[in-house]
Protein backbone atom coordinates (compact mmCIF):
# COMPACT_ATOMS: atom_id res chain seq x y z
CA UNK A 1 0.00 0.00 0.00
CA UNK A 2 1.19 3.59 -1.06
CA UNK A 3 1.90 5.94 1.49
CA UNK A 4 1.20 8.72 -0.94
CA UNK A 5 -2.21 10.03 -2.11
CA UNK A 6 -3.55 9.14 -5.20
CA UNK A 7 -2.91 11.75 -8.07
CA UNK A 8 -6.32 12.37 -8.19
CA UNK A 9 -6.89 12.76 -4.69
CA UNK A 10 -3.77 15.48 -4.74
CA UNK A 11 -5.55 17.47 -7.96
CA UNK A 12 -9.00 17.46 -5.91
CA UNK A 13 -7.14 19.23 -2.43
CA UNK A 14 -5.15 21.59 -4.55
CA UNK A 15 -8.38 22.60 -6.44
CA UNK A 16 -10.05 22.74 -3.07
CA UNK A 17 -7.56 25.19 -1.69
CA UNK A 18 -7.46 27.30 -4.42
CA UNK A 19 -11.17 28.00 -4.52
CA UNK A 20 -11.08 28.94 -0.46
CA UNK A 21 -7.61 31.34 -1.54
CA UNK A 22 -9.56 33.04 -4.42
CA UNK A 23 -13.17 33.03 -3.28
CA UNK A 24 -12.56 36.00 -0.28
CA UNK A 25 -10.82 38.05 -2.62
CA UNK A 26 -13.66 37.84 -5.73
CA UNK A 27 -16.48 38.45 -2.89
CA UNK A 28 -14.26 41.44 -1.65
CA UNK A 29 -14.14 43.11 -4.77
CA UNK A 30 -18.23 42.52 -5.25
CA UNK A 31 -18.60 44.30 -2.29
CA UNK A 32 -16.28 47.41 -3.24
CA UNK A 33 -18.33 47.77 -6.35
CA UNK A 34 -21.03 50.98 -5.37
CA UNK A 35 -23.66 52.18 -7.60
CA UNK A 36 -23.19 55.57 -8.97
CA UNK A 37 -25.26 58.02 -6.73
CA UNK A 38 -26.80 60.79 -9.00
CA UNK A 39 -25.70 64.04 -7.43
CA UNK A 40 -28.34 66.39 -9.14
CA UNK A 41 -31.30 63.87 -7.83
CA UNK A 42 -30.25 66.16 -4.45
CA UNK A 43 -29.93 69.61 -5.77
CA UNK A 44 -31.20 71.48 -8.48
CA UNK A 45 -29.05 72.74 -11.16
CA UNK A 46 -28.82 75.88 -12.92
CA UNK A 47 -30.80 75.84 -15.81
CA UNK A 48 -33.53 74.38 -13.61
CA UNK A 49 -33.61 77.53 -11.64
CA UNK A 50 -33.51 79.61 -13.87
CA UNK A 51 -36.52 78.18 -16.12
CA UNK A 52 -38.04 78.57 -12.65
CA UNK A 53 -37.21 82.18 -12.27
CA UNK A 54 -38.39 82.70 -15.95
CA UNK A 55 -42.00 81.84 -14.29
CA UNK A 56 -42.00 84.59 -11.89
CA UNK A 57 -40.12 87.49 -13.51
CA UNK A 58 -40.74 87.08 -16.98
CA UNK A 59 -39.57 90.02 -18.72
CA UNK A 60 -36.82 90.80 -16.14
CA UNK A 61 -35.65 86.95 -16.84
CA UNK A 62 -32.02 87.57 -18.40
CA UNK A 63 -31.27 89.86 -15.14
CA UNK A 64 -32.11 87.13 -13.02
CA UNK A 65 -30.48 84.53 -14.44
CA UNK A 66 -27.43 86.52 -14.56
CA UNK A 67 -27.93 86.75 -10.69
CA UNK A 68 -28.77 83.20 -10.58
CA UNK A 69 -25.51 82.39 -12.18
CA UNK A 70 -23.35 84.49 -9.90
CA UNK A 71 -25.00 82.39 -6.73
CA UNK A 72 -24.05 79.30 -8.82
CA UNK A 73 -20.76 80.40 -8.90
CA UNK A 74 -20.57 81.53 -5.04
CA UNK A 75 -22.55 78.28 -3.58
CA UNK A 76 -22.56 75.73 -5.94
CA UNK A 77 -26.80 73.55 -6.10
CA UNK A 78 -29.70 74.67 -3.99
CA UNK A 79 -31.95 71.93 -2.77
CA UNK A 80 -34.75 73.99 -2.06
CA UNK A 81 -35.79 77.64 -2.92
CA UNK A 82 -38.74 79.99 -2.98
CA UNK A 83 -41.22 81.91 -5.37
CA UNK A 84 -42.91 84.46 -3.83
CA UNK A 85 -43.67 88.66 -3.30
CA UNK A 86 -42.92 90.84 -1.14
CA UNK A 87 -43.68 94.85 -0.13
CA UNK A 88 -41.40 96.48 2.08
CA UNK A 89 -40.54 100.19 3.24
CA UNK A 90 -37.76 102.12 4.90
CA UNK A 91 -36.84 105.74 6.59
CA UNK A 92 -33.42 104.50 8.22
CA UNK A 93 -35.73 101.58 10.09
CA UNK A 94 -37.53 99.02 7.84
CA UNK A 95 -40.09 96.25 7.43
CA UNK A 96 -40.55 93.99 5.36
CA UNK A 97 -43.20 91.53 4.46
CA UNK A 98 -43.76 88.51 1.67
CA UNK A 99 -45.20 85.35 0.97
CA UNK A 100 -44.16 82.59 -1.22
CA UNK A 101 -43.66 78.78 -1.76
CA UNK A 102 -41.06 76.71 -0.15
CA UNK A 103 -39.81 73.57 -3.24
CA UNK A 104 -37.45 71.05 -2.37
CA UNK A 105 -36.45 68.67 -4.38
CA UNK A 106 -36.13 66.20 -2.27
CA UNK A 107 -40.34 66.36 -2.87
CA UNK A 108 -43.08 68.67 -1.70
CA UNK A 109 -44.06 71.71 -1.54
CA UNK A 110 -45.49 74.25 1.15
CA UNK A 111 -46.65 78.14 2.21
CA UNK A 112 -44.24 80.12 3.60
CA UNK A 113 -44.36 84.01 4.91
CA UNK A 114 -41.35 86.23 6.10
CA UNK A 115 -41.76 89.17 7.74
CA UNK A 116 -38.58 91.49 9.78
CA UNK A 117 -37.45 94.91 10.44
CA UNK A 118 -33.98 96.40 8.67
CA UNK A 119 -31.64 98.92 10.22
CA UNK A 120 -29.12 101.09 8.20
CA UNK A 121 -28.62 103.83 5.22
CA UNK A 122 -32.16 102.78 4.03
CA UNK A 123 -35.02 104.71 2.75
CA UNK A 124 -37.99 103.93 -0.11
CA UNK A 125 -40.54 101.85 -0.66
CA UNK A 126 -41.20 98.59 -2.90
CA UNK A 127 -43.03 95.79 -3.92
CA UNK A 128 -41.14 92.95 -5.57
CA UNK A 129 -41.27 89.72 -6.76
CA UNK A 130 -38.63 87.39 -4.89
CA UNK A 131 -37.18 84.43 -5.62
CA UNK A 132 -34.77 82.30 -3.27
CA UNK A 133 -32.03 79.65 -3.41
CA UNK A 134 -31.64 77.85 -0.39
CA UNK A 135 -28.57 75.75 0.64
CA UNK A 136 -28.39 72.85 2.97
CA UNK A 137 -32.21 72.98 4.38
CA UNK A 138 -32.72 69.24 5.88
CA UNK A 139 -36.77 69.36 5.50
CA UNK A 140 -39.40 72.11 5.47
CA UNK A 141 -39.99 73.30 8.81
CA UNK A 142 -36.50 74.25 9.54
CA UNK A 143 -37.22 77.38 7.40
CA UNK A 144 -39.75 78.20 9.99
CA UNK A 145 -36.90 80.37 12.06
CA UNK A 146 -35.19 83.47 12.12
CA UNK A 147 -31.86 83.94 8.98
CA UNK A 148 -30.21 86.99 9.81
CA UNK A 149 -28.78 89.32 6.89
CA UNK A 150 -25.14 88.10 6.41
CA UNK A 151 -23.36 91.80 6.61
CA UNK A 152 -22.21 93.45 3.59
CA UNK A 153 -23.28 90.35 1.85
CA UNK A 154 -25.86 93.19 -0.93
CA UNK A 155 -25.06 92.89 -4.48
CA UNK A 156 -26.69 94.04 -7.62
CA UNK A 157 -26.49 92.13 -10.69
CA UNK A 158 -28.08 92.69 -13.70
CA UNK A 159 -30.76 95.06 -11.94
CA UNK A 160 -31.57 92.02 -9.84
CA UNK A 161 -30.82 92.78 -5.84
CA UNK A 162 -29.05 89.88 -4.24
CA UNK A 163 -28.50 89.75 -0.41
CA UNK A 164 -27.46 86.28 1.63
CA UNK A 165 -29.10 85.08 5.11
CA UNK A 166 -27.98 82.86 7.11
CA UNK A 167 -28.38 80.52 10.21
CA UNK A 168 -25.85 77.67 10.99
CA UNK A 169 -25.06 75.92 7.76
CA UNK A 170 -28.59 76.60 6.13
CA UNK A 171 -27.69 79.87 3.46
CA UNK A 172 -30.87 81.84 1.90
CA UNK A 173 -29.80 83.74 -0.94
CA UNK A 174 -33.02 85.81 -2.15
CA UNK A 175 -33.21 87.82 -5.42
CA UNK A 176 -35.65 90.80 -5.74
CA UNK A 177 -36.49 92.37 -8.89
CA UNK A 178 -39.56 95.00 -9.60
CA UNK A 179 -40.60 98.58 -9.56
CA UNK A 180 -38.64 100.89 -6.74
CA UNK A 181 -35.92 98.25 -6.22
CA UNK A 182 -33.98 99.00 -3.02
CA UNK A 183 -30.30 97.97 -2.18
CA UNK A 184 -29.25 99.60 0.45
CA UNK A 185 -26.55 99.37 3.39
CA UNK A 186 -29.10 97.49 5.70
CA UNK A 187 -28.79 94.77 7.98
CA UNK A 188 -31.60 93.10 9.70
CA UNK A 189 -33.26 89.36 10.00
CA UNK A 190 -36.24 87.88 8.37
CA UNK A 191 -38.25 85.43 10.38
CA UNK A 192 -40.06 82.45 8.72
CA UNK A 193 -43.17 81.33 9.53
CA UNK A 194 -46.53 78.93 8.54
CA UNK A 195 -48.71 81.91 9.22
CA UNK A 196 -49.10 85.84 8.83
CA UNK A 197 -47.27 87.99 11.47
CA UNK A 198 -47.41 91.41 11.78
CA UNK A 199 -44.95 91.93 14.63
CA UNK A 200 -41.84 91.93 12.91
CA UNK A 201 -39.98 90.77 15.88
């Protein structure tokens, strides 16, 4: 009797062996395969925003999508913004009121008023049509809250007035456009809220 294994017997272990060597290694690279995620399924990008703008400020709609562009270009894909108006008035202290719609694009839709007083080198009147870009807003109520003005954050492009808010990591970056347009060197809060408020406050 043979004190060897049969050549057969030796093939079989070796394949055996091989198969438990290899097998980990195959399974580890299934598992390091990821499907692609789809970034703008998150955010919405430029052109979508400013077809969107086109709804509200028609004729003024090159002007804003100048301004749109220059946001772009500051703060990169909004996952939410707003479409709404706004009348406001100054002489040195302000107030301002609006009403819009709050889009996300993570799905939904809902009503949405701001109201807050400015302080500064301020004086007119207006009543605008506003539209905002808003970064980094994890659902819908956490708009409901006070953004105050980011300071010396006022632009003007295009004959659109831009000015940034914000509160933690959430940025609101409304644009105003319409008869008696005011930019001045103001700085105040809006507050956010389901409902009407008068008080500013």
């Amino acid at each position: 009797m043979s004190a060897f294994p049969a050549p057969r017997t030796l093939l079989a272990g070796f394949a055996f062996s091989l198969t438990l060597l290899t097998a980990p290694a195959f399974a580890a690279d299934t598992r390091q395969q990821a499907p692609a995620v789809d970034t703008h399924a998150q955010t919405y990008t430029e052109d979508e925003m400013v077809v969107e703008a086109g709804k509200v400020f028609g004729s003024t709609a090159k002007g804003m999508a100048d301004a749109i562009h220059s946001v772009f270009k500051k703060y990169g894909e909004p996952n939410a913004f707003i479409k709404g108006e706004e009348a406001s008035g100054a002489f040195v202290l302000g107030l301002r009121y609006g009403v819009g719609t709050l889009n996300m694009k993570s799905g939904g839709s809902q009503k949405v008023y701001w109201q807050g007083p400015s302080a500064g080198w301020d004086f007119g009147g207006n009543a605008v049509k506003v539209f905002t870009l808003i970064y980094n807003l994890p659902n819908g109520d956490k708009i409901y809250q006070r953004f105050p003005g980011v300071e010396g954050s006022a632009y003007l492009v295009a004959g659109v007035g831009i000015n940034y808010q914000q509160r933690e990591n959430i940025i609101l970056a409304p644009m105003r456009a319409g008869a008696g347009l005011r930019l001045g060197a103001s700085v105040g809060y809006l507050k956010y809220t389901k409902s009407r408020e008068w008080l500013p406050f």
